[in-house]
PDB file of N, CA and C in Angstrom:
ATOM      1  N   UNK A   1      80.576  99.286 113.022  1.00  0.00           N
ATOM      2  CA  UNK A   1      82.016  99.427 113.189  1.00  0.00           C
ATOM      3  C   UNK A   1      82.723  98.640 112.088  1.00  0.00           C
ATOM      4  N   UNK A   2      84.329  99.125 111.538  1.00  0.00           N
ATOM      5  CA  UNK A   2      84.557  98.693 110.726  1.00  0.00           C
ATOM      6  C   UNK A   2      85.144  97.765 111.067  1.00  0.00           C
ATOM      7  N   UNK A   3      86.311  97.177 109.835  1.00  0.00           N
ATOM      8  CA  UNK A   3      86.887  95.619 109.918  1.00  0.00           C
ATOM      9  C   UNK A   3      88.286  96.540 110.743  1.00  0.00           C
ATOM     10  N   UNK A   4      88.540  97.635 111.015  1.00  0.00           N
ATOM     11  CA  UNK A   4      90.091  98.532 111.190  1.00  0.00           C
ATOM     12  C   UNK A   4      90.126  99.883 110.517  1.00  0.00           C
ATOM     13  N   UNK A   5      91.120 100.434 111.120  1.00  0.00           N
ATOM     14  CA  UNK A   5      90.766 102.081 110.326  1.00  0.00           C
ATOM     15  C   UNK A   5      92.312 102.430 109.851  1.00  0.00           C
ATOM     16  N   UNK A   6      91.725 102.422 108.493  1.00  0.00           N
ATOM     17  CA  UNK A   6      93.230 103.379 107.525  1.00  0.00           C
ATOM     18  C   UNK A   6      93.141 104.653 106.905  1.00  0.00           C
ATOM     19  N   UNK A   7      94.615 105.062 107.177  1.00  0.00           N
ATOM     20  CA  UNK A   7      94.972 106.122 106.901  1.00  0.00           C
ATOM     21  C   UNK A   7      95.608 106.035 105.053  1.00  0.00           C
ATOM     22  N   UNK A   8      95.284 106.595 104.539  1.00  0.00           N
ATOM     23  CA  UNK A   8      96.012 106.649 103.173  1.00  0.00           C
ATOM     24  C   UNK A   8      96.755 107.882 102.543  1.00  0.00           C
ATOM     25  N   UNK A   9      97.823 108.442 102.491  1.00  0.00           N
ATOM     26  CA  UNK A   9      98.546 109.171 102.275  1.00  0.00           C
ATOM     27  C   UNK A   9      98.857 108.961 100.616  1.00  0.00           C
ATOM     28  N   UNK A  10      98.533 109.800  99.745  1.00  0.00           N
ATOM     29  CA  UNK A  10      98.834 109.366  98.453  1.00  0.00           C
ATOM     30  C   UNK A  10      98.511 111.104  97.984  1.00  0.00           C
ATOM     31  N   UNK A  11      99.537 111.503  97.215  1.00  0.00           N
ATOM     32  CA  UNK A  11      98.981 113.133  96.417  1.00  0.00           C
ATOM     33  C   UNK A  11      98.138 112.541  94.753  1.00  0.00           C
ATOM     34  N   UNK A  12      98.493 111.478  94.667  1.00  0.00           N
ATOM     35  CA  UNK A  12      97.365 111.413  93.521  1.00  0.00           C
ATOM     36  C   UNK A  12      96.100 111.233  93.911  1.00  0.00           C
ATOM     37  N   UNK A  13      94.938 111.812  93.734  1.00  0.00           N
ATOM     38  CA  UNK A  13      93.758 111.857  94.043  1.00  0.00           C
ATOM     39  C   UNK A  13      92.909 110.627  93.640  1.00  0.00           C
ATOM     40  N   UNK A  14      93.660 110.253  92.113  1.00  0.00           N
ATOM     41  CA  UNK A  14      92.534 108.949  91.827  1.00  0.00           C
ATOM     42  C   UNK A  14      93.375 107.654  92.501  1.00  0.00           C
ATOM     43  N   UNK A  15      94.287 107.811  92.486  1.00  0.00           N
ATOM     44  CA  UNK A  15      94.611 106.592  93.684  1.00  0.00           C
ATOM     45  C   UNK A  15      94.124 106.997  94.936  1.00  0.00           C
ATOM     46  N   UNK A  16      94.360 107.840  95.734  1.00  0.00           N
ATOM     47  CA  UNK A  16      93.550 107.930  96.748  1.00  0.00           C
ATOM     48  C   UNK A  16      92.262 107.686  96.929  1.00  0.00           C
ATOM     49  N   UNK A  17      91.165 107.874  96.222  1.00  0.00           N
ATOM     50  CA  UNK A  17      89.841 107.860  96.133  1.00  0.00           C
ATOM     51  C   UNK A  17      89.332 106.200  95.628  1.00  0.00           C
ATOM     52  N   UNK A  18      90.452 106.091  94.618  1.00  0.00           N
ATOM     53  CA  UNK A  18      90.309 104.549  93.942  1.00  0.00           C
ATOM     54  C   UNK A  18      90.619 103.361  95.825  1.00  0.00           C
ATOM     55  N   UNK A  19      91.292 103.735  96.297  1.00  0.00           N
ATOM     56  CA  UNK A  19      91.834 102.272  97.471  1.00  0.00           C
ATOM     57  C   UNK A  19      91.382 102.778  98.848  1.00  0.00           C
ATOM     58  N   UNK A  20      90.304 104.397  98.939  1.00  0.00           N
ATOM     59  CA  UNK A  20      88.958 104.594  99.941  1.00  0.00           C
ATOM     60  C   UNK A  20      88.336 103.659  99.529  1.00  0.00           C
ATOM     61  N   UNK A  21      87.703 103.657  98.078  1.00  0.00           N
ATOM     62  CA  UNK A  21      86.407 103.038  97.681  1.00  0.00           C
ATOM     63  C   UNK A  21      86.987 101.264  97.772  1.00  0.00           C
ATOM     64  N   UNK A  22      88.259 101.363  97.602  1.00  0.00           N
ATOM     65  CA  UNK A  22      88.312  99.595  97.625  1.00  0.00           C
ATOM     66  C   UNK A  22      87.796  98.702  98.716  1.00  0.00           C
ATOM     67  N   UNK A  23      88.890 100.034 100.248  1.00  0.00           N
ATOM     68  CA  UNK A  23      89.329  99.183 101.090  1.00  0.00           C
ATOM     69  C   UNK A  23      87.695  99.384 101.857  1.00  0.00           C
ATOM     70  N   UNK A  24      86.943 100.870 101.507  1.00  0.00           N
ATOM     71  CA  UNK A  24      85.910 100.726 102.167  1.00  0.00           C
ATOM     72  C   UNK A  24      84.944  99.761 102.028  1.00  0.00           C
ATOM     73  N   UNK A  25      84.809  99.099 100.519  1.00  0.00           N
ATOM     74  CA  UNK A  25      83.949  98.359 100.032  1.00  0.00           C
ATOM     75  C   UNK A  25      84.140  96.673 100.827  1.00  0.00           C
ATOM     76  N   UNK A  26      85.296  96.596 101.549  1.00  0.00           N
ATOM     77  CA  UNK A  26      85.772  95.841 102.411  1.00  0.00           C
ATOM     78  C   UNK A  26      85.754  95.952 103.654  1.00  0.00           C
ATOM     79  N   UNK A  27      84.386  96.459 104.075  1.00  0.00           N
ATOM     80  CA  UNK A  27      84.685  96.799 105.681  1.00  0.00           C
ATOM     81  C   UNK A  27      84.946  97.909 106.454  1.00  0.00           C
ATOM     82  N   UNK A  28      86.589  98.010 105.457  1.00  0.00           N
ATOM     83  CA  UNK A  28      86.934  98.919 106.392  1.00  0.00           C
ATOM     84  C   UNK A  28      86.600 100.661 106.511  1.00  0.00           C
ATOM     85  N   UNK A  29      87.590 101.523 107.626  1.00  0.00           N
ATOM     86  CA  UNK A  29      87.436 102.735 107.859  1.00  0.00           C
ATOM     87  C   UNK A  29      88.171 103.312 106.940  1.00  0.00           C
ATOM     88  N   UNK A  30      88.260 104.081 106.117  1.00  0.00           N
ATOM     89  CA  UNK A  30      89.377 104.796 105.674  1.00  0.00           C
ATOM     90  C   UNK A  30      88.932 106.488 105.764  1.00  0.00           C
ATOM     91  N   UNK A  31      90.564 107.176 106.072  1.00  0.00           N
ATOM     92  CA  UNK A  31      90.421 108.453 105.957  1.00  0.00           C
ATOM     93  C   UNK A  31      91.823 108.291 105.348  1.00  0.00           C
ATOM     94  N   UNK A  32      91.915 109.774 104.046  1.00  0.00           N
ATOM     95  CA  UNK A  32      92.704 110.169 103.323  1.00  0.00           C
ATOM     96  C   UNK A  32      93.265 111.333 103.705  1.00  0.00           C
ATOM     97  N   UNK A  33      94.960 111.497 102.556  1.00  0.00           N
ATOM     98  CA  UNK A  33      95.245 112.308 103.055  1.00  0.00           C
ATOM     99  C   UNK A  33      96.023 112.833 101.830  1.00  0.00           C
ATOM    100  N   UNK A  34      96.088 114.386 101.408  1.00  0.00           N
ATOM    101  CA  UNK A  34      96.462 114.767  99.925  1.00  0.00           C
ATOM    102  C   UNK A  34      98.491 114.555  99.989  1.00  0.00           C
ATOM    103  N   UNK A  35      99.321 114.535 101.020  1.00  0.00           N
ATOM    104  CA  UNK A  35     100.506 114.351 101.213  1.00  0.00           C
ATOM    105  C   UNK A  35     100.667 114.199 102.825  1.00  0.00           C
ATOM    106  N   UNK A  36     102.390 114.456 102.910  1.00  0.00           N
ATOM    107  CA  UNK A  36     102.616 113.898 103.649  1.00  0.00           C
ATOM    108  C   UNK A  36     102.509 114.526 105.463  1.00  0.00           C
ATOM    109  N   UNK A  37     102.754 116.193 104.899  1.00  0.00           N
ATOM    110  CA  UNK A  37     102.269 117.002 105.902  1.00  0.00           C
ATOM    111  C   UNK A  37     100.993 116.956 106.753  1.00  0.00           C
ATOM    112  N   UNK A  38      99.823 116.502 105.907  1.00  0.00           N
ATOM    113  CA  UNK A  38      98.513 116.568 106.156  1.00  0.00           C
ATOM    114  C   UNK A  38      98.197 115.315 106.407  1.00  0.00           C
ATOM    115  N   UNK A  39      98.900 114.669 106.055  1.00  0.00           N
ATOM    116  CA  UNK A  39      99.171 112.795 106.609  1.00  0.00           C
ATOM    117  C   UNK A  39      99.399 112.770 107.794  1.00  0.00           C
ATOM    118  N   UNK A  40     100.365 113.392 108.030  1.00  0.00           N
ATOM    119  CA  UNK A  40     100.830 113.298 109.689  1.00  0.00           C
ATOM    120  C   UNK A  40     100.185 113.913 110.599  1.00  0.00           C
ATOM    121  N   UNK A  41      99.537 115.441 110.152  1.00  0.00           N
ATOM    122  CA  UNK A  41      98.411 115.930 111.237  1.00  0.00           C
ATOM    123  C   UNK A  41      97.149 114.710 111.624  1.00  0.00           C
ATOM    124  N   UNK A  42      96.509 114.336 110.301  1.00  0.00           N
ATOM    125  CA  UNK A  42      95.421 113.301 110.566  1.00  0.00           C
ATOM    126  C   UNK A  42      96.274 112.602 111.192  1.00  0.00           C
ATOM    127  N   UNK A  43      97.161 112.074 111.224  1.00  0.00           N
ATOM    128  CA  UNK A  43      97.570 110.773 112.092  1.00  0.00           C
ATOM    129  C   UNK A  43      97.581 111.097 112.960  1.00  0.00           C
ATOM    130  N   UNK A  44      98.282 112.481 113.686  1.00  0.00           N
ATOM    131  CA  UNK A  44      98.627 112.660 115.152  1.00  0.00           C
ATOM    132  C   UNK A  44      97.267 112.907 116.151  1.00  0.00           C
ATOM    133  N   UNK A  45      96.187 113.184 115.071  1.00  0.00           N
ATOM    134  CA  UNK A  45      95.433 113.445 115.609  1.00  0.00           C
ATOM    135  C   UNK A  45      94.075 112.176 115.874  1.00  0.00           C
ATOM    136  N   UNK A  46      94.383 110.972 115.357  1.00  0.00           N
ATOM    137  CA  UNK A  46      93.703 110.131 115.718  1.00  0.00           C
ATOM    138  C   UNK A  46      94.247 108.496 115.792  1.00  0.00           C
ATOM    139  N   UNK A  47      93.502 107.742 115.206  1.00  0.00           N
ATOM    140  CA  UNK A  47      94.118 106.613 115.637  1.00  0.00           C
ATOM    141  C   UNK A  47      93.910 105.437 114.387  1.00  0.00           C
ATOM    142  N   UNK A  48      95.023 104.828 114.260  1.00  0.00           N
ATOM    143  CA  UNK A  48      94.754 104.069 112.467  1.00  0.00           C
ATOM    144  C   UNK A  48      95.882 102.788 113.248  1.00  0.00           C
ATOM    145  N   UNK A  49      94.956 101.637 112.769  1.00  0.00           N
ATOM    146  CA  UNK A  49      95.542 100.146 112.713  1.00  0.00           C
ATOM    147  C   UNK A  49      96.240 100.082 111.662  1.00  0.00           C
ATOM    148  N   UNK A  50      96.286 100.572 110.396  1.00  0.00           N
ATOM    149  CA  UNK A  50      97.197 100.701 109.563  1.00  0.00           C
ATOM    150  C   UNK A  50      97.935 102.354 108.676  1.00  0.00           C
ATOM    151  N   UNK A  51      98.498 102.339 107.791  1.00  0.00           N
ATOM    152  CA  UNK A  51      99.325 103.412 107.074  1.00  0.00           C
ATOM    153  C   UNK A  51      99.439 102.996 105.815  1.00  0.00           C
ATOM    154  N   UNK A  52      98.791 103.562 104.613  1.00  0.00           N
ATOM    155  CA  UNK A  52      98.976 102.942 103.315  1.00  0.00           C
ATOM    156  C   UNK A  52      99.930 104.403 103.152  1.00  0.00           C
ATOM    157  N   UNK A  53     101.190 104.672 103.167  1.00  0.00           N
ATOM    158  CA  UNK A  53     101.796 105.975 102.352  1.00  0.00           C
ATOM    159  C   UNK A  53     102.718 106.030 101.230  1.00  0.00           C
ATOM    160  N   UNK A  54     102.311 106.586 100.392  1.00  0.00           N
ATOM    161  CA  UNK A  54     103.360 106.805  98.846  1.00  0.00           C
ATOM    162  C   UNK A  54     104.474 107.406  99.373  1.00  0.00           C
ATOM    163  N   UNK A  55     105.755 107.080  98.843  1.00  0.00           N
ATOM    164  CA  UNK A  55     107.141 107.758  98.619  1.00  0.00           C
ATOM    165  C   UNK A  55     107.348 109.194  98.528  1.00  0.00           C
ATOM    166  N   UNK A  56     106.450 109.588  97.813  1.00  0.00           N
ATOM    167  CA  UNK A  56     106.811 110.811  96.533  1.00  0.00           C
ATOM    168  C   UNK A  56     106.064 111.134  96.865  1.00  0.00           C
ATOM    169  N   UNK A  57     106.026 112.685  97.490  1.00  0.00           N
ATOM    170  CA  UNK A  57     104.587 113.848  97.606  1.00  0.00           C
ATOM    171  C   UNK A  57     104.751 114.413  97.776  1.00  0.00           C
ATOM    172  N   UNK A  58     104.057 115.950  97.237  1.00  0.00           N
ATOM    173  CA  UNK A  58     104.557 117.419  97.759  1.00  0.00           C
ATOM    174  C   UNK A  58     104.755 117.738  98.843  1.00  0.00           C
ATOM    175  N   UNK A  59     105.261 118.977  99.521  1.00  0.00           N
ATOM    176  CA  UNK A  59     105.365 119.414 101.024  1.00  0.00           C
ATOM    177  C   UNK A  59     105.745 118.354 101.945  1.00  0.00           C
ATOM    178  N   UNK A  60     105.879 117.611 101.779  1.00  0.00           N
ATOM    179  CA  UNK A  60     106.478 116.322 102.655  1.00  0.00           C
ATOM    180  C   UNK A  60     106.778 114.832 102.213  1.00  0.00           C
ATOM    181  N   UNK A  61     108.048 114.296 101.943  1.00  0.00           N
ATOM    182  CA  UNK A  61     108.225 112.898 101.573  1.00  0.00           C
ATOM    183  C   UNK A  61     107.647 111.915 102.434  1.00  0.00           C
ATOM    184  N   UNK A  62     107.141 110.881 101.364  1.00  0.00           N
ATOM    185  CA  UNK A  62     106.874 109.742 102.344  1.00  0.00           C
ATOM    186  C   UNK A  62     107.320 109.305 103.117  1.00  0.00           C
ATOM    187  N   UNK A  63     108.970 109.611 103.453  1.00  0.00           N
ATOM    188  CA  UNK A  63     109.997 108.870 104.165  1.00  0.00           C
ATOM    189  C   UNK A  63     109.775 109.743 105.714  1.00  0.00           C
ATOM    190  N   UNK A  64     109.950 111.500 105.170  1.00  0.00           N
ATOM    191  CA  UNK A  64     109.657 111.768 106.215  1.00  0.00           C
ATOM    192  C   UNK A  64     108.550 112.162 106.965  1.00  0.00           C
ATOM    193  N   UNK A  65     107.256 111.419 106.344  1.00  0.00           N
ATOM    194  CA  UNK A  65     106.206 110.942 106.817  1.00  0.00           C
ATOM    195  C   UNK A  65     106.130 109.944 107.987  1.00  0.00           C
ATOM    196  N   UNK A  66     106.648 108.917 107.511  1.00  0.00           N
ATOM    197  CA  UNK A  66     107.289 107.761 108.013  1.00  0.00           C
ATOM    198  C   UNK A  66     108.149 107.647 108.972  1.00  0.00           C
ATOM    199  N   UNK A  67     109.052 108.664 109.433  1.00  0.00           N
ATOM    200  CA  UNK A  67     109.646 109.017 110.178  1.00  0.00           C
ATOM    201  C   UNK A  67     109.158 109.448 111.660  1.00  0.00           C
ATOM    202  N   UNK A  68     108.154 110.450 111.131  1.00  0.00           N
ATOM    203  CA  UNK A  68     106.799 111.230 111.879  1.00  0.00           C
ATOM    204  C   UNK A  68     106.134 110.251 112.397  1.00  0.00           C
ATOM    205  N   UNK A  69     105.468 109.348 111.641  1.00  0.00           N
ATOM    206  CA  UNK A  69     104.561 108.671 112.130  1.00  0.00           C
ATOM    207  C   UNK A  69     105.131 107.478 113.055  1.00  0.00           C
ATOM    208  N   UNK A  70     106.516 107.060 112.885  1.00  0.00           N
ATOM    209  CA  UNK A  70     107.116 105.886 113.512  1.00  0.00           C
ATOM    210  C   UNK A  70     107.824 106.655 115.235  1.00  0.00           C
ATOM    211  N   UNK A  71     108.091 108.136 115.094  1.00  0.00           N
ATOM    212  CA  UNK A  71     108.521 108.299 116.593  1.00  0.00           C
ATOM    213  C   UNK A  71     107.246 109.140 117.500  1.00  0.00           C
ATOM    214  N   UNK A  72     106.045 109.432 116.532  1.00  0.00           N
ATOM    215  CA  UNK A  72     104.507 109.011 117.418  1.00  0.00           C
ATOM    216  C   UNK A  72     104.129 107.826 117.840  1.00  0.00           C
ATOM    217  N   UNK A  73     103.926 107.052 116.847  1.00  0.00           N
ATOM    218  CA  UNK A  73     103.174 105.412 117.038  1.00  0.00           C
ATOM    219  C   UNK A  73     104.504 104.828 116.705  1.00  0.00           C
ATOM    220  N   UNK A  74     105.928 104.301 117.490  1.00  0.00           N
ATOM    221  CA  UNK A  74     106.792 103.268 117.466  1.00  0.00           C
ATOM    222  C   UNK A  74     106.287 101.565 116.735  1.00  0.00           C
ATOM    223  N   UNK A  75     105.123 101.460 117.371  1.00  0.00           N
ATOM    224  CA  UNK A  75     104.412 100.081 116.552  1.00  0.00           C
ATOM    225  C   UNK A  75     103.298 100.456 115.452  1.00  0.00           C
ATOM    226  N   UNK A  76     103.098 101.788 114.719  1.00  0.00           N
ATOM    227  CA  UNK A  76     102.187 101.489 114.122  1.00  0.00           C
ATOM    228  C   UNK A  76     102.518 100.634 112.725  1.00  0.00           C
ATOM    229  N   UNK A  77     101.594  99.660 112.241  1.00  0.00           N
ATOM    230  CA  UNK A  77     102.210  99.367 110.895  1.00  0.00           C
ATOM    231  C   UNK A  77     101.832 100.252 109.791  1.00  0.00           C
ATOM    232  N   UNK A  78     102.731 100.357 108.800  1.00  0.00           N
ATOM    233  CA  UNK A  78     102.945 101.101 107.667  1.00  0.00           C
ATOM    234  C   UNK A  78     103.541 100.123 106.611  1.00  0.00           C
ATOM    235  N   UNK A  79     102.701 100.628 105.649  1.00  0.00           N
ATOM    236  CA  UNK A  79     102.517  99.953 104.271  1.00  0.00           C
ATOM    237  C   UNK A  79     103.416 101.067 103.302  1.00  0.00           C
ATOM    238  N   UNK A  80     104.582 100.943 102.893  1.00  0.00           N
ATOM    239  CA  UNK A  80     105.280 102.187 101.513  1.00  0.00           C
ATOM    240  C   UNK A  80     104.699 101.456 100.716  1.00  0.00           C
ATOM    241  N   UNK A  81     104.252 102.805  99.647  1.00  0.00           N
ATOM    242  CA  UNK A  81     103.733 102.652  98.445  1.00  0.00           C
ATOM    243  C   UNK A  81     105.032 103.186  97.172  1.00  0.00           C
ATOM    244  N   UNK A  82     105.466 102.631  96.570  1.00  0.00           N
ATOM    245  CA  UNK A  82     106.414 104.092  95.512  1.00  0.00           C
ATOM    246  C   UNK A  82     106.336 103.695  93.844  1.00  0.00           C
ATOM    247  N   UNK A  83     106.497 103.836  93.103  1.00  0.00           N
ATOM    248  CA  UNK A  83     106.658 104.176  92.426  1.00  0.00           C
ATOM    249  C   UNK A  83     108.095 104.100  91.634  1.00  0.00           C
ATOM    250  N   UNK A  84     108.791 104.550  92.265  1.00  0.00           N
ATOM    251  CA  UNK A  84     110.407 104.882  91.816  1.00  0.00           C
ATOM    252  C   UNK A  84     110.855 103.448  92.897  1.00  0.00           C
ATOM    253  N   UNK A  85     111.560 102.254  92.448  1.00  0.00           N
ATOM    254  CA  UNK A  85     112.153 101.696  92.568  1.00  0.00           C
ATOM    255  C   UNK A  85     114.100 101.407  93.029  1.00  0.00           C
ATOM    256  N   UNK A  86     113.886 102.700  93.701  1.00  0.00           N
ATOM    257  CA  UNK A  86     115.303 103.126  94.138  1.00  0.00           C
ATOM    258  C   UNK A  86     115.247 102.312  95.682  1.00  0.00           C
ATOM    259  N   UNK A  87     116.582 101.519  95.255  1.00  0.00           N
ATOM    260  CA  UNK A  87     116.503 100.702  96.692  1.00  0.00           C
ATOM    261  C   UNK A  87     117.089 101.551  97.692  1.00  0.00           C
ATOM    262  N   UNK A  88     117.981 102.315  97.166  1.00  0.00           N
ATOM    263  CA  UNK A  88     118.482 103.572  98.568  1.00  0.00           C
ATOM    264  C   UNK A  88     116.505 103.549  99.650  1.00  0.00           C
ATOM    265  N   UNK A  89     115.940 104.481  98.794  1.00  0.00           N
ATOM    266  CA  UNK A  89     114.797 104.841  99.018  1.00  0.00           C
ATOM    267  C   UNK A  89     114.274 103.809 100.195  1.00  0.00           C
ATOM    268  N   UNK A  90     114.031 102.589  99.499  1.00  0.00           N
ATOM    269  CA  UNK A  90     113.394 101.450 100.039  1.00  0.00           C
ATOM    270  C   UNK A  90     113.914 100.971 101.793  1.00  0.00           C
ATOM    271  N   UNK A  91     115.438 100.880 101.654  1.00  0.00           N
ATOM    272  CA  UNK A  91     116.725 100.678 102.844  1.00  0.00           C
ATOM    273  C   UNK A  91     116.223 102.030 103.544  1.00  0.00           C
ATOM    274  N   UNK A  92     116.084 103.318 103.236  1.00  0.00           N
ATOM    275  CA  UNK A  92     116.290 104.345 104.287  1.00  0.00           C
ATOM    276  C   UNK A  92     114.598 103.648 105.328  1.00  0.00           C
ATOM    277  N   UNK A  93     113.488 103.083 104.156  1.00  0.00           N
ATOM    278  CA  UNK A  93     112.171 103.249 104.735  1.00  0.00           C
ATOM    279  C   UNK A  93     112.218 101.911 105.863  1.00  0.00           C
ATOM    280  N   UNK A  94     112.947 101.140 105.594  1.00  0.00           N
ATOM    281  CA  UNK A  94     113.229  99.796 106.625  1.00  0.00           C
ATOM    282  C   UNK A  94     113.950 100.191 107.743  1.00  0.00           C
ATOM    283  N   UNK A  95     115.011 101.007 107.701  1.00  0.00           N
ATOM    284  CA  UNK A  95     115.468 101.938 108.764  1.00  0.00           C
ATOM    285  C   UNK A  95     114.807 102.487 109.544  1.00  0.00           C
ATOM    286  N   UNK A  96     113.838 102.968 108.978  1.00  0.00           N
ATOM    287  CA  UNK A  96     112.736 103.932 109.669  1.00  0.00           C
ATOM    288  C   UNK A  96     111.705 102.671 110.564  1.00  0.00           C
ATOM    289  N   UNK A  97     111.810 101.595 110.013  1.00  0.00           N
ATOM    290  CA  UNK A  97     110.836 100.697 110.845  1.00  0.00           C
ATOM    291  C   UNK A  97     109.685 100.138 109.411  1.00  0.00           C
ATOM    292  N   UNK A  98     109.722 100.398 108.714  1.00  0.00           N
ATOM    293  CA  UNK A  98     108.887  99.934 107.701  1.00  0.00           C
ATOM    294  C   UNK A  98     109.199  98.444 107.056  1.00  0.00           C
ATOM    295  N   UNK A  99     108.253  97.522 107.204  1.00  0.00           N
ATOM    296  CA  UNK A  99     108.709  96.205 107.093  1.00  0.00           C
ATOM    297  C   UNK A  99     108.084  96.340 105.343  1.00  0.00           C
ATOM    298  N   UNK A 100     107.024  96.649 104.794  1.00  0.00           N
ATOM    299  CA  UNK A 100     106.276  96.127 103.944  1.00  0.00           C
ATOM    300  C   UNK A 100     106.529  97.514 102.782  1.00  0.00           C
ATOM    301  N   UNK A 101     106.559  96.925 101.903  1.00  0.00           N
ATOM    302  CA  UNK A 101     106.531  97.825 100.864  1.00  0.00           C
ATOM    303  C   UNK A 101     106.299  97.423  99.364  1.00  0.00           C
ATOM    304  N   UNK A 102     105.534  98.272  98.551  1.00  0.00           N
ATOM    305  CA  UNK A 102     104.770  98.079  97.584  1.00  0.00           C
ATOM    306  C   UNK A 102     105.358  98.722  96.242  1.00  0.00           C
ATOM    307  N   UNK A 103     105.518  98.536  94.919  1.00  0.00           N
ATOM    308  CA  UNK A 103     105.836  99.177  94.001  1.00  0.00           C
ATOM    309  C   UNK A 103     104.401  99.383  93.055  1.00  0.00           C
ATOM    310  N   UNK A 104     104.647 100.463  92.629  1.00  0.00           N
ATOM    311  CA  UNK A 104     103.218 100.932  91.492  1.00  0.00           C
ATOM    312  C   UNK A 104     103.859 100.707  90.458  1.00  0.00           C
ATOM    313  N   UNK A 105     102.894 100.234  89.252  1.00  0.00           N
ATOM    314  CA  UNK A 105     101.139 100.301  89.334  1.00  0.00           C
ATOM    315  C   UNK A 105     101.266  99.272  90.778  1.00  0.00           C
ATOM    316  N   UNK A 106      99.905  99.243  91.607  1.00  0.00           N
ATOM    317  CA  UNK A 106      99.923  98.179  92.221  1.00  0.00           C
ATOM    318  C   UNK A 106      99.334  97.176  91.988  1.00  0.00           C
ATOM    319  N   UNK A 107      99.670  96.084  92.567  1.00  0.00           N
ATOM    320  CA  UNK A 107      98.780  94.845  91.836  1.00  0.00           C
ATOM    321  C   UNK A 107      97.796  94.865  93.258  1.00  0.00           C
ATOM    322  N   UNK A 108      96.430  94.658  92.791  1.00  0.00           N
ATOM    323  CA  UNK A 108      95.294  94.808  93.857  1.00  0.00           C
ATOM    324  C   UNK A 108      94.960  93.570  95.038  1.00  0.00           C
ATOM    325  N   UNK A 109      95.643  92.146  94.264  1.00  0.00           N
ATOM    326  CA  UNK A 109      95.256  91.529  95.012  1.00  0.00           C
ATOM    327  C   UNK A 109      96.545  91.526  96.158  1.00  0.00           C
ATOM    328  N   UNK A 110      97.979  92.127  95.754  1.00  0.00           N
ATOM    329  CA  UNK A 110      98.932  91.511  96.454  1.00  0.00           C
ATOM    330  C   UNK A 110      98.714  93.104  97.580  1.00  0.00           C
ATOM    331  N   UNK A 111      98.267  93.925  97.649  1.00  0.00           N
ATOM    332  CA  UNK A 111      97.934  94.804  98.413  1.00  0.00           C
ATOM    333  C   UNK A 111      96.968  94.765  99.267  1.00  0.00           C
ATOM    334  N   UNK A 112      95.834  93.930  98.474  1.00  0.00           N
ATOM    335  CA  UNK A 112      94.847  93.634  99.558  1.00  0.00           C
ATOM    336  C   UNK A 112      95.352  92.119 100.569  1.00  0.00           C
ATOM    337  N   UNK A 113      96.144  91.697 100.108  1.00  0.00           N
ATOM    338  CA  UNK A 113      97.118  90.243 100.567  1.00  0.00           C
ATOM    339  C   UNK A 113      97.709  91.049 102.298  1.00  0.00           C
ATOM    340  N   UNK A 114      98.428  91.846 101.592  1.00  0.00           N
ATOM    341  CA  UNK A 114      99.665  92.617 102.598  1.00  0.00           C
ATOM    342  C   UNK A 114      98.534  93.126 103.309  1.00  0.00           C
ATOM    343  N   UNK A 115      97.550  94.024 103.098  1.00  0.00           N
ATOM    344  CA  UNK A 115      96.479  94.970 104.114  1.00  0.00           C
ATOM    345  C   UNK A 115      96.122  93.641 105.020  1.00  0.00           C
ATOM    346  N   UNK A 116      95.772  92.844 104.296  1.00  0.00           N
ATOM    347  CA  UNK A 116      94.705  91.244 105.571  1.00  0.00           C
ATOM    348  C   UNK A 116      96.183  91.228 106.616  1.00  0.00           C
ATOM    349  N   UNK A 117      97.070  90.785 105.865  1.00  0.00           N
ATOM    350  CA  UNK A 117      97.926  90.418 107.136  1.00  0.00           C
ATOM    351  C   UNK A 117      98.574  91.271 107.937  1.00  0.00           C
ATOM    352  N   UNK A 118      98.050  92.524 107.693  1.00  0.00           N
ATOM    353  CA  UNK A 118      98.227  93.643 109.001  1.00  0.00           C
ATOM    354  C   UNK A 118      97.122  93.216 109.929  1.00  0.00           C
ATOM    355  N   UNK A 119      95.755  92.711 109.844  1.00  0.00           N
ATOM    356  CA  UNK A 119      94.583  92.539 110.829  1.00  0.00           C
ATOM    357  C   UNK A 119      95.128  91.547 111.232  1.00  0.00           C
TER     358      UNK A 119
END
């Protein structure tokens, strides 16, 4: 059994595949997800101690990923990932219930920092 099980929502593939192999090499569970649509089915359909999700993704924004996933799981924690530094963006995702949020590139240790203090 692992250290916790994450969900990772990211449409870039080598980030996705790059922070499976990280977080797995750490224990943990991870299952991926190519956006935000297909993010939210895996989610609804199982069960994740955490949410690593990007901003920006086809067929479904991270926000309203985030949205999805916060009036299923009210307490789950969620990690925003983005890219685009638009604080609108950032304010709508704290609204939504999102305490933690990340800007890319990411820095590895301050992500793996933020992931520990979700366990």
């Amino acid at each position: 059994m692992g250290r916790g099980r994450i969900l990772i929502l990211d449409d870039e593939m080598e980030v996705r595949d790059f922070l499976k192999d990280f977080f797995e090499d750490r224990g943990f569970d991870v299952v991926t997800a190519a956006d935000g649509l297909e993010g939210c089915a895996i989610f609804k359909a199982g069960s994740f101690d955490l949410v690593l999700c990007d901003m920006m993704m086809p067929r479904m924004l991270g926000l309203e990923a985030l949205r999805v996933i916060k009036e299923t799981r009210p307490d789950q924690r969620v990690i925003m990932m983005t890219g685009v530094k638009e604080k609108s963006m950032i304010e709508k995702a704290e609204r939504l219930g999102c305490r933690l949020y990340l800007t890319k590139p990411l820095s590895l240790s301050e992500l793996e920092r933020r992931v520990e203090e979700c366990f």
